[in-house]
PDB file of N, CA and C in Angstrom:
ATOM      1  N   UNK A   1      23.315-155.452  19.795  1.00  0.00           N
ATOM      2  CA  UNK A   1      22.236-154.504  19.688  1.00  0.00           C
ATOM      3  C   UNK A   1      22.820-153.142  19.311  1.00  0.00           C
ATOM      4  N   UNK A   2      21.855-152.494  18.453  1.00  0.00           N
ATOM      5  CA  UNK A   2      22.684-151.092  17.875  1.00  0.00           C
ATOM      6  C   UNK A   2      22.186-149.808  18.493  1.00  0.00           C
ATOM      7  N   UNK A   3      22.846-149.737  19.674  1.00  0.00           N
ATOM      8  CA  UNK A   3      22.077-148.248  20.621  1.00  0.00           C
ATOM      9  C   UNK A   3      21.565-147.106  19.935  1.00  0.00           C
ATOM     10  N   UNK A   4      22.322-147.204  18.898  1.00  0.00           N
ATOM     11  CA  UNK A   4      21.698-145.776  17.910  1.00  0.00           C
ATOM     12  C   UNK A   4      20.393-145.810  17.699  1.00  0.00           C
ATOM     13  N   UNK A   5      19.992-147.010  17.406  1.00  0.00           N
ATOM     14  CA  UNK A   5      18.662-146.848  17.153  1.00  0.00           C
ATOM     15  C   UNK A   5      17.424-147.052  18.137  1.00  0.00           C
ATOM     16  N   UNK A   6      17.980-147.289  19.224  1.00  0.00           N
ATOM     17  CA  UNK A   6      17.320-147.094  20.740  1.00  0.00           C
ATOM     18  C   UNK A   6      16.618-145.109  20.713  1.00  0.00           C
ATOM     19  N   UNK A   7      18.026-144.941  20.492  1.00  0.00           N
ATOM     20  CA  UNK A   7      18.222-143.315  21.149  1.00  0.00           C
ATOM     21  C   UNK A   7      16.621-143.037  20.978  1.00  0.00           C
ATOM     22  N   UNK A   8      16.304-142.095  22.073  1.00  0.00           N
ATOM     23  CA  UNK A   8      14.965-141.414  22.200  1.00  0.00           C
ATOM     24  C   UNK A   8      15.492-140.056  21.038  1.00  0.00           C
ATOM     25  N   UNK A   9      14.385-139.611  20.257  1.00  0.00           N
ATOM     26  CA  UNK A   9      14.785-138.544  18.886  1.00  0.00           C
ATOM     27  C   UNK A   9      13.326-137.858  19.251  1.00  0.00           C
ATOM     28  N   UNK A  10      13.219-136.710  19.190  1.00  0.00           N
ATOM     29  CA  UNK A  10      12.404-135.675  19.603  1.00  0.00           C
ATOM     30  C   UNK A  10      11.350-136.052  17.685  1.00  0.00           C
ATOM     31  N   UNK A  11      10.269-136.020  18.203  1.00  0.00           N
ATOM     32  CA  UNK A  11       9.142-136.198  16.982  1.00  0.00           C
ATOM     33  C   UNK A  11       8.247-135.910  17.353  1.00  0.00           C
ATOM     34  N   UNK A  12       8.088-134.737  16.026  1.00  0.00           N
ATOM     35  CA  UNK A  12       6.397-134.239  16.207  1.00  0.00           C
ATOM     36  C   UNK A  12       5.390-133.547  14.508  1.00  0.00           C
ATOM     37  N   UNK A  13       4.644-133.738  14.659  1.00  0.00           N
ATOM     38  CA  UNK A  13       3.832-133.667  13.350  1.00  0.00           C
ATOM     39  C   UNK A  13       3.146-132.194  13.218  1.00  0.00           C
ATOM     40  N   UNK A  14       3.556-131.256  12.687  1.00  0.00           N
ATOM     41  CA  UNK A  14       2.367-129.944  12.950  1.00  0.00           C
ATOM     42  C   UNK A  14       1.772-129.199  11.427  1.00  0.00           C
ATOM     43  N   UNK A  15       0.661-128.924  11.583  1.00  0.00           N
ATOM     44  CA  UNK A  15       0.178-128.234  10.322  1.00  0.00           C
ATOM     45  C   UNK A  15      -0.010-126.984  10.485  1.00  0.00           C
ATOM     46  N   UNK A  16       0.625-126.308   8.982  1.00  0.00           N
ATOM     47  CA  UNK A  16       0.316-124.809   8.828  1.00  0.00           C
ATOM     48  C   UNK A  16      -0.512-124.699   7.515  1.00  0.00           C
ATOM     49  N   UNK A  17      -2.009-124.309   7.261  1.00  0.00           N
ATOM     50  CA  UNK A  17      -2.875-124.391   6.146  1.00  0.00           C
ATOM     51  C   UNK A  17      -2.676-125.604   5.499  1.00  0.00           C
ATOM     52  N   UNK A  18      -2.339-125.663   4.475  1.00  0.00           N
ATOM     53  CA  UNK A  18      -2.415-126.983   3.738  1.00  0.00           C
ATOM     54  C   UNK A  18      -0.805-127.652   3.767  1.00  0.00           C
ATOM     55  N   UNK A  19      -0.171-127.435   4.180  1.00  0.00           N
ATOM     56  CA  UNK A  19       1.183-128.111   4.416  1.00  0.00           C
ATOM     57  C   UNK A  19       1.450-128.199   5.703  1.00  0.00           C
ATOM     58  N   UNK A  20       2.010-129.740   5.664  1.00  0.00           N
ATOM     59  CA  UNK A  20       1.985-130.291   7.367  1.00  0.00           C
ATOM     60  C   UNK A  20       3.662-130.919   7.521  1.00  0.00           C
ATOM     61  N   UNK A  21       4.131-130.594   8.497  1.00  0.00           N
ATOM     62  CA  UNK A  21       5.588-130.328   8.544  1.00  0.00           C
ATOM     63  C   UNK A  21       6.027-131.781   9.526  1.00  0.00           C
ATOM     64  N   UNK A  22       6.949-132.482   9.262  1.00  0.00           N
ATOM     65  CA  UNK A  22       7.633-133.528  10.203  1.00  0.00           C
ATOM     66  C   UNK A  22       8.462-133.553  10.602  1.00  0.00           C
ATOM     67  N   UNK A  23       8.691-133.407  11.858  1.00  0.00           N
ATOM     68  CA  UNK A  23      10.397-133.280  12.625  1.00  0.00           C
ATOM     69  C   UNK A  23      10.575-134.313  13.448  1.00  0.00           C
ATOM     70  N   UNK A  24      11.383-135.137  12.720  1.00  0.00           N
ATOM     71  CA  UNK A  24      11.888-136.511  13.489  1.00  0.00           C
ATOM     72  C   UNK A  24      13.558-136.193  13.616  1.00  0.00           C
ATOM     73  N   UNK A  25      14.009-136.110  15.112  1.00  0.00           N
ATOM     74  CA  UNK A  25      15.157-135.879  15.234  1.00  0.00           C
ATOM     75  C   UNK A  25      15.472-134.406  15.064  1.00  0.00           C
ATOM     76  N   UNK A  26      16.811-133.884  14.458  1.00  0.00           N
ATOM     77  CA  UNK A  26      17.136-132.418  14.024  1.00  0.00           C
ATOM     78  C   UNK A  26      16.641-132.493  12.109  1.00  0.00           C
ATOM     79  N   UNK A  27      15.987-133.536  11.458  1.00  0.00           N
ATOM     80  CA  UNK A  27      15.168-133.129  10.600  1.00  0.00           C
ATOM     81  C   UNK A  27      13.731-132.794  10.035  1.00  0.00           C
ATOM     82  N   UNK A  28      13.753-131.780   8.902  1.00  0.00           N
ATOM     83  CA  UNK A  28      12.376-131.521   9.083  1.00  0.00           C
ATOM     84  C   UNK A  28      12.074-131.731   7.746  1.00  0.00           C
ATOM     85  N   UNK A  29      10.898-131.989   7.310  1.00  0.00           N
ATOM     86  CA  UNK A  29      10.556-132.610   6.034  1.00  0.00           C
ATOM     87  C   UNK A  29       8.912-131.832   5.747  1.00  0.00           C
ATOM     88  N   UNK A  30       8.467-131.057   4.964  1.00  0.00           N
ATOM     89  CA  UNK A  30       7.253-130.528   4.822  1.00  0.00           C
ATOM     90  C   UNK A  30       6.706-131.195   3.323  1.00  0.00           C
ATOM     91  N   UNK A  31       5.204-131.383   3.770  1.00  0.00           N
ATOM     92  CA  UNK A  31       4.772-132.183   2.824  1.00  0.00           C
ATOM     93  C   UNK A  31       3.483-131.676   2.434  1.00  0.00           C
ATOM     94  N   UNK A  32       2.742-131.641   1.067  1.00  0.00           N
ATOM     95  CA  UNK A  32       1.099-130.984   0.481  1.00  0.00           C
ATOM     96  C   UNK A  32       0.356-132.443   1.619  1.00  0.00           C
ATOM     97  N   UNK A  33      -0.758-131.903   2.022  1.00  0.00           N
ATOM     98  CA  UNK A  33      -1.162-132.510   3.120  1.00  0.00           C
ATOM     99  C   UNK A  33      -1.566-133.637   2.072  1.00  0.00           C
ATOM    100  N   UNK A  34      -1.833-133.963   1.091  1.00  0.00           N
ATOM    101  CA  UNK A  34      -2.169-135.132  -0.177  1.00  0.00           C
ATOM    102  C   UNK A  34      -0.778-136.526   0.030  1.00  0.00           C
ATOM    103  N   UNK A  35       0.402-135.541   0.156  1.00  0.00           N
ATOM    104  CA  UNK A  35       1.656-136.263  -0.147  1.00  0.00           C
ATOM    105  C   UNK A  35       1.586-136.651   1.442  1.00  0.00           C
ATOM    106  N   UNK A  36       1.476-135.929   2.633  1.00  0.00           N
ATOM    107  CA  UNK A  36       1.713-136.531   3.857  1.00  0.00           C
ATOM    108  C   UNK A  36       0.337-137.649   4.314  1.00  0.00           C
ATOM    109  N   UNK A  37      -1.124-137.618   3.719  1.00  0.00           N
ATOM    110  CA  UNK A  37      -1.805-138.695   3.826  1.00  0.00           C
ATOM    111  C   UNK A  37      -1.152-140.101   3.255  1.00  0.00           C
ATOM    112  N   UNK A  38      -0.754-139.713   1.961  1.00  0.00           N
ATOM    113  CA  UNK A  38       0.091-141.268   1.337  1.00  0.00           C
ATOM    114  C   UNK A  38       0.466-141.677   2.317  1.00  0.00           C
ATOM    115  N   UNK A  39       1.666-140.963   3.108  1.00  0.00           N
ATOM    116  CA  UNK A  39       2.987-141.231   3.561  1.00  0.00           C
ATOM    117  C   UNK A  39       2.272-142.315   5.222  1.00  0.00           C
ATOM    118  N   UNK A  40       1.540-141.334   5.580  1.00  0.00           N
ATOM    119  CA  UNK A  40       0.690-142.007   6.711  1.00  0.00           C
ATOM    120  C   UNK A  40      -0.062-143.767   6.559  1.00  0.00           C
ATOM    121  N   UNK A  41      -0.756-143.754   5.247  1.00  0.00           N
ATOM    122  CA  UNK A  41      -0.995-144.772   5.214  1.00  0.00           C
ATOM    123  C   UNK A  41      -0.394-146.005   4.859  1.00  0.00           C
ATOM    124  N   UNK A  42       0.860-145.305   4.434  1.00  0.00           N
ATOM    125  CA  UNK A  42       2.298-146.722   3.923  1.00  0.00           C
ATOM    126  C   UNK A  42       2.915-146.782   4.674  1.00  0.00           C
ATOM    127  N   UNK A  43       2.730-145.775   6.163  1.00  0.00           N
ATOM    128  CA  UNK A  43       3.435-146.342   7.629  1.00  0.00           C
ATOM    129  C   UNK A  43       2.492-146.929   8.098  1.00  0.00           C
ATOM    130  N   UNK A  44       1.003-146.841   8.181  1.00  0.00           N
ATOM    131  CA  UNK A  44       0.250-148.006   9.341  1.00  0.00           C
ATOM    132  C   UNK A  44       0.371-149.270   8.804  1.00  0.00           C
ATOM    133  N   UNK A  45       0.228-149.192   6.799  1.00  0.00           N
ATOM    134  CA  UNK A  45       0.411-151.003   6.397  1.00  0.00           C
ATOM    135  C   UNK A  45       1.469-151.454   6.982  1.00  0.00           C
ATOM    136  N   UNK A  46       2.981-150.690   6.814  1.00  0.00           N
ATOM    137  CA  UNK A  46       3.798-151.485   7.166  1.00  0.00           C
ATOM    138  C   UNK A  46       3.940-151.911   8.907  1.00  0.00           C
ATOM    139  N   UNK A  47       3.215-150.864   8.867  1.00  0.00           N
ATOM    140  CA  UNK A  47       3.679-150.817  11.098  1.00  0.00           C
ATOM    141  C   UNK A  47       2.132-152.092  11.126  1.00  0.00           C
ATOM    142  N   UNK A  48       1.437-152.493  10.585  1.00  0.00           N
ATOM    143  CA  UNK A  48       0.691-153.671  10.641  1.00  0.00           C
ATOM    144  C   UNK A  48       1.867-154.933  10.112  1.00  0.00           C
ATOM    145  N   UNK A  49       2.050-154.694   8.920  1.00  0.00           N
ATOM    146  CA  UNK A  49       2.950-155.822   8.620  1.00  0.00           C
ATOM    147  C   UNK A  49       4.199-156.072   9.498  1.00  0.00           C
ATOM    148  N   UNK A  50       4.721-155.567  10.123  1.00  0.00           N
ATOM    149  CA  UNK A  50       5.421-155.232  11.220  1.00  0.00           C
ATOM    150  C   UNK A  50       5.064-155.764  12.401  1.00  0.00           C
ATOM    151  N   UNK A  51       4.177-155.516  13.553  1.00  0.00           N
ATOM    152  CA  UNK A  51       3.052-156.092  14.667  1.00  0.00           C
ATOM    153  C   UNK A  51       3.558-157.675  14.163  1.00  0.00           C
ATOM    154  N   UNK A  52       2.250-157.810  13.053  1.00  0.00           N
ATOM    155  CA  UNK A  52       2.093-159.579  12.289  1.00  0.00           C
ATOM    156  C   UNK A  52       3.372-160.428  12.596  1.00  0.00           C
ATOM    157  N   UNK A  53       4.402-160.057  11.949  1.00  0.00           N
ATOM    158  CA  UNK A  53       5.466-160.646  11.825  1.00  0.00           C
ATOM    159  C   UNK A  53       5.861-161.075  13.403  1.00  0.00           C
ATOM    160  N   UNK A  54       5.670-159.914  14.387  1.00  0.00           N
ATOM    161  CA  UNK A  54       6.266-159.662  15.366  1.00  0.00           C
ATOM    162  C   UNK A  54       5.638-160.617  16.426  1.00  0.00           C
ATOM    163  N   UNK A  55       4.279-161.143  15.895  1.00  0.00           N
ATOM    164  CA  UNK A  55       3.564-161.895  16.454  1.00  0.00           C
ATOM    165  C   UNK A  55       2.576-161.448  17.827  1.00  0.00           C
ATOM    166  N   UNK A  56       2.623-160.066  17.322  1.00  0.00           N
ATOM    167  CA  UNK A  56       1.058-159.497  17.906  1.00  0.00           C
ATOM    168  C   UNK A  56       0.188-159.261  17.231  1.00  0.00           C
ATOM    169  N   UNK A  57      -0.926-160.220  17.410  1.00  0.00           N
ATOM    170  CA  UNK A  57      -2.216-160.511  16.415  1.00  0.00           C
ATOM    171  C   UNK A  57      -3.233-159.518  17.282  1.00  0.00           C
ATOM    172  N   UNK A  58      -3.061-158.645  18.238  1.00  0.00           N
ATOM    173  CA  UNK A  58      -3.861-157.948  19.097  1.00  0.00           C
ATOM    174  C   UNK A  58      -4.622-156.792  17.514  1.00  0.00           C
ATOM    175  N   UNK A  59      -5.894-156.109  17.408  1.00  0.00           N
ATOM    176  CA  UNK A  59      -6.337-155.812  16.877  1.00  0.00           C
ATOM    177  C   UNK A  59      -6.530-154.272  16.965  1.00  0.00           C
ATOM    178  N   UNK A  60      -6.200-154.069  18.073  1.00  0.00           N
ATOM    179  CA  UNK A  60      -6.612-152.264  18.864  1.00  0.00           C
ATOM    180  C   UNK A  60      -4.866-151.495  19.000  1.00  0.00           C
ATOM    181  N   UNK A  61      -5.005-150.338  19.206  1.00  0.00           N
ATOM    182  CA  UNK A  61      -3.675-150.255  19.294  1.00  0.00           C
ATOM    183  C   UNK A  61      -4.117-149.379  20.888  1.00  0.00           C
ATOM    184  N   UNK A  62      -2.791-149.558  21.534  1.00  0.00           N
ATOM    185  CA  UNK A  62      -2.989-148.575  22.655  1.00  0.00           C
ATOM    186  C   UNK A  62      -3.282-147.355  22.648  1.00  0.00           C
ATOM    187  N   UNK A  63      -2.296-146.717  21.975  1.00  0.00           N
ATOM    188  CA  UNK A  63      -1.684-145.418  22.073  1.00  0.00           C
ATOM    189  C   UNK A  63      -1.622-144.750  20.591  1.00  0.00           C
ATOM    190  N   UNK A  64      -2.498-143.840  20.403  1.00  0.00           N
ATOM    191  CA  UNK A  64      -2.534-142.800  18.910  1.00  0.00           C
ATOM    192  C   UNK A  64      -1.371-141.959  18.840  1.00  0.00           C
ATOM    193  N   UNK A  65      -1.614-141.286  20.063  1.00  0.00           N
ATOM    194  CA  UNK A  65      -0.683-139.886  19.619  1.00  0.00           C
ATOM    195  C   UNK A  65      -1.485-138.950  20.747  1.00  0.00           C
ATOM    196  N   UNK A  66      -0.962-137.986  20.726  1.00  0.00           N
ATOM    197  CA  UNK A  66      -1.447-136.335  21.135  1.00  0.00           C
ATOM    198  C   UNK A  66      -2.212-135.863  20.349  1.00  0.00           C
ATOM    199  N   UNK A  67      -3.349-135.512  20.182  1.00  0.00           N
ATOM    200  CA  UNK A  67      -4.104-134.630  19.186  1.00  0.00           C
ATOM    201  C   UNK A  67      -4.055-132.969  19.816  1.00  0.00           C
ATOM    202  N   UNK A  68      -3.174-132.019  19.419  1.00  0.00           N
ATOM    203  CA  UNK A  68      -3.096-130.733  19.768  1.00  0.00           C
ATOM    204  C   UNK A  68      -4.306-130.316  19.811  1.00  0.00           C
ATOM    205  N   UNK A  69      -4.554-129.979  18.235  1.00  0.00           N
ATOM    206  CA  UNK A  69      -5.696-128.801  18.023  1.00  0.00           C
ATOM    207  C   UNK A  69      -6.510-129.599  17.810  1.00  0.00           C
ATOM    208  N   UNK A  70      -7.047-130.843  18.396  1.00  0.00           N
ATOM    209  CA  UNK A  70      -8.244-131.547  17.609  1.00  0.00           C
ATOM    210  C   UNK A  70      -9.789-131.351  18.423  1.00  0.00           C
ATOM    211  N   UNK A  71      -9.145-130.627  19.379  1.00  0.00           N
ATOM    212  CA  UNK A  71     -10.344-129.557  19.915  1.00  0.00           C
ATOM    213  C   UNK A  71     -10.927-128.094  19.557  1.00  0.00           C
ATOM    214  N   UNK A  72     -10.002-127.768  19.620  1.00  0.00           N
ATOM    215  CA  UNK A  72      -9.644-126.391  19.212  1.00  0.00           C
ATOM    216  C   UNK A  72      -9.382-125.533  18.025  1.00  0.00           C
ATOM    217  N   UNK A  73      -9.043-126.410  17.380  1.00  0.00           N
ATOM    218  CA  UNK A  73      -8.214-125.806  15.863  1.00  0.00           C
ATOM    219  C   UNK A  73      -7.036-124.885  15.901  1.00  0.00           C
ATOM    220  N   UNK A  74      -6.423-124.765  15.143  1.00  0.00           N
ATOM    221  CA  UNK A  74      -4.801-124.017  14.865  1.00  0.00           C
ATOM    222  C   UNK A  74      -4.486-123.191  15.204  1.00  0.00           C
ATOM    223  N   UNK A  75      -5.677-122.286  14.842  1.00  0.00           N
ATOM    224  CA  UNK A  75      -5.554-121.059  15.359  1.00  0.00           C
ATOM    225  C   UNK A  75      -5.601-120.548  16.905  1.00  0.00           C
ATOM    226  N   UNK A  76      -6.653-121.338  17.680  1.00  0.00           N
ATOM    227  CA  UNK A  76      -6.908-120.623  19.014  1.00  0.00           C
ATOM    228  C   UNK A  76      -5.835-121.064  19.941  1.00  0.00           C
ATOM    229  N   UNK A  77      -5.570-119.856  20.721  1.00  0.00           N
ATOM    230  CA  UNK A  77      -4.463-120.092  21.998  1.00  0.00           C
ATOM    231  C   UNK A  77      -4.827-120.677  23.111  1.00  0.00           C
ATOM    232  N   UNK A  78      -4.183-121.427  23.631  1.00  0.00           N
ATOM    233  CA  UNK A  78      -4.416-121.754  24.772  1.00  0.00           C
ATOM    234  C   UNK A  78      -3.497-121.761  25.836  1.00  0.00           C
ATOM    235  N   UNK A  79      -4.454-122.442  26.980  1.00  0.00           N
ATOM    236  CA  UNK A  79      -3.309-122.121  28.270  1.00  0.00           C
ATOM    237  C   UNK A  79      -3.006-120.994  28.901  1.00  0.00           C
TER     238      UNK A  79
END
């Protein structure tokens, strides 16, 4: 087994106006929110084709994510 790829890597997704920024690990990758929708939907096919293979035919997923501002929006402070 290859521990490296165990390791827990700090990841998080954030948007500033129309460019939405990805930091997986110590890299960061900013994308036109057009280019980061692609990118999103050629990770759920594969993270489906992925599941399949894996032999979970379950249909729901548990766990989305954190939605920050999906109350609030970008701008307002909180806390």
């Amino acid at each position: 087994m290859n521990n490296a790829l165990l390791k827990k890597e700090r990841i998080a997704v954030e948007s500033e106006g129309d460019v939405v920024h990805i930091h997986l690990g110590n890299v960061q990758v900013s994308l036109p929110y057009e280019s980061a929708l692609l990118l999103s939907q050629w990770i759920r096919v594969r993270a489906k084709e992925a599941k399949r293979r894996a032999g979970d035919v379950s249909r729901h997923w548990s766990v989305l994510g954190t939605l920050h501002d999906a109350n609030y929006g970008p701008d307002v402070t909180r806390g």
